[in-house]
C-alpha atoms as a PDB file:
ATOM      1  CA  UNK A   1     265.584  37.235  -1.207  1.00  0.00           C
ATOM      2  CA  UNK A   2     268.498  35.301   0.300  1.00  0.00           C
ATOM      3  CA  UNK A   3     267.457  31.848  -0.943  1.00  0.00           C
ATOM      4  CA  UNK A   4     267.442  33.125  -5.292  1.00  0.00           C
ATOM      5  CA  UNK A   5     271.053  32.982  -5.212  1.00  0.00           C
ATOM      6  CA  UNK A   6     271.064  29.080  -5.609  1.00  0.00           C
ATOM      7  CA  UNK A   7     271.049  27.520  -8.874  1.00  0.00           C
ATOM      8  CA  UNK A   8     269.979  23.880  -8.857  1.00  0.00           C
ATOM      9  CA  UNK A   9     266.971  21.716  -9.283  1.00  0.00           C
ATOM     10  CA  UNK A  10     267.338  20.343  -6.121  1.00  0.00           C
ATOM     11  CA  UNK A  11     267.531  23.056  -3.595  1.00  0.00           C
ATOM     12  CA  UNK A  12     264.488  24.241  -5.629  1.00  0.00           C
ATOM     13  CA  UNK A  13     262.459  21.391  -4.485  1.00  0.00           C
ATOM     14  CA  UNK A  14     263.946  21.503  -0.903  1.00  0.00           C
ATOM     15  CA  UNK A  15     263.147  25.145  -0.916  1.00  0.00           C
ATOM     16  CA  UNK A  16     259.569  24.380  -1.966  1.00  0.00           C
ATOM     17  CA  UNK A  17     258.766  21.352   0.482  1.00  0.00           C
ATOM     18  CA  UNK A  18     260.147  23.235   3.307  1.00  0.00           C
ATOM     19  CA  UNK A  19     257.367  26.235   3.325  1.00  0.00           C
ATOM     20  CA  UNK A  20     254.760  23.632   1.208  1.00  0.00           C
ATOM     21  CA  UNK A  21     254.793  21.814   4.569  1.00  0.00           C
ATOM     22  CA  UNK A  22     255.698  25.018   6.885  1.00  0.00           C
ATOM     23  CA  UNK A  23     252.488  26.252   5.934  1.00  0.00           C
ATOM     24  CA  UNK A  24     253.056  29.811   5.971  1.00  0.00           C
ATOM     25  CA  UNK A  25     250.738  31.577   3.396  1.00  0.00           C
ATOM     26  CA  UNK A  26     251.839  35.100   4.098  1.00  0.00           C
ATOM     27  CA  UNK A  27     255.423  33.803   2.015  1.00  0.00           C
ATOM     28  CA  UNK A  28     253.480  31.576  -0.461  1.00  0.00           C
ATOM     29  CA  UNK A  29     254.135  34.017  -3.620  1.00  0.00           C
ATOM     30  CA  UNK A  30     257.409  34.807  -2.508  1.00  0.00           C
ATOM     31  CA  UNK A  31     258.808  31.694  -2.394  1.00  0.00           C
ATOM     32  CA  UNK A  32     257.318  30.386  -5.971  1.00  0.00           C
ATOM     33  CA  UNK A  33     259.041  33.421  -7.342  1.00  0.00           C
ATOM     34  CA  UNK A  34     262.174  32.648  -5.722  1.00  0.00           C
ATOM     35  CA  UNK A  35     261.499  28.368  -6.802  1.00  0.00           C
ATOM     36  CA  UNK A  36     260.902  29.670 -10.466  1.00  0.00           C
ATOM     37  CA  UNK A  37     264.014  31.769 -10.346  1.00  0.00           C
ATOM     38  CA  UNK A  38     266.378  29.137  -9.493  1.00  0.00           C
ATOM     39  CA  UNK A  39     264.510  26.654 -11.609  1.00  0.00           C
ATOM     40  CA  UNK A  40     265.677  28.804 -14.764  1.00  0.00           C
ATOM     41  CA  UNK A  41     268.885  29.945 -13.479  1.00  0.00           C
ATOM     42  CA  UNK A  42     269.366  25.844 -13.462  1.00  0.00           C
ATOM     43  CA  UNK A  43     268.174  25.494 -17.011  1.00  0.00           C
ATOM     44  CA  UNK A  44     270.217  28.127 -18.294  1.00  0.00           C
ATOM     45  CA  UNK A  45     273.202  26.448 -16.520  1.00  0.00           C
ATOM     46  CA  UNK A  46     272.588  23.790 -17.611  1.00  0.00           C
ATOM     47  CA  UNK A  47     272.298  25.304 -21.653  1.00  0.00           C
ATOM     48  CA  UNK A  48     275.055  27.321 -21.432  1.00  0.00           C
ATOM     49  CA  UNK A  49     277.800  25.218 -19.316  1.00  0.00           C
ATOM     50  CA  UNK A  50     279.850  24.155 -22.216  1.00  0.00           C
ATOM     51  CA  UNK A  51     280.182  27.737 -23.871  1.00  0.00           C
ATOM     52  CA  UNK A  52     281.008  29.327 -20.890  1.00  0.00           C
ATOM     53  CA  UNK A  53     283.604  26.438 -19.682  1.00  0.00           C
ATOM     54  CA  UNK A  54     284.996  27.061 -23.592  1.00  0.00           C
ATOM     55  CA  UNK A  55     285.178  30.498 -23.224  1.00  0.00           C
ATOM     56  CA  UNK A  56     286.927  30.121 -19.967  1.00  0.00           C
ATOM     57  CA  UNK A  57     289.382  28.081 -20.879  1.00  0.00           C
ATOM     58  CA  UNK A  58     291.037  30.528 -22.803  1.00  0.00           C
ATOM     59  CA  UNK A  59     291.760  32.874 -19.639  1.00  0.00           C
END
């Protein structure tokens, strides 16, 4: 889907008020899939964001 490609908490939300109150069923499972994706690319983000900065720093 177009919209997993985002990676914060907020969007999330936005993402998930937008068809909550669009009230389009026929999406309903696609779009918590694509909520819950985002919501752990965030927390892994989050996790990781000093190792990876480290590890970048040396390039």
């Amino acid at each position: 889907c177009c919209l997993s490609g985002f990676v914060d908490e907020k969007t999330a939300s936005e993402i998930q008020s937008f068809f909550d109150s669009a009230n389009t069923p026929i999406v309903t499972r696609a779009v918590k899939q694509v909520v819950e994706t985002i919501q752990m690319r965030s927390k892994v983000l989050k996790r990781d964001s000093k190792a990876i900065e480290e590890y970048l720093s040396q390039y």
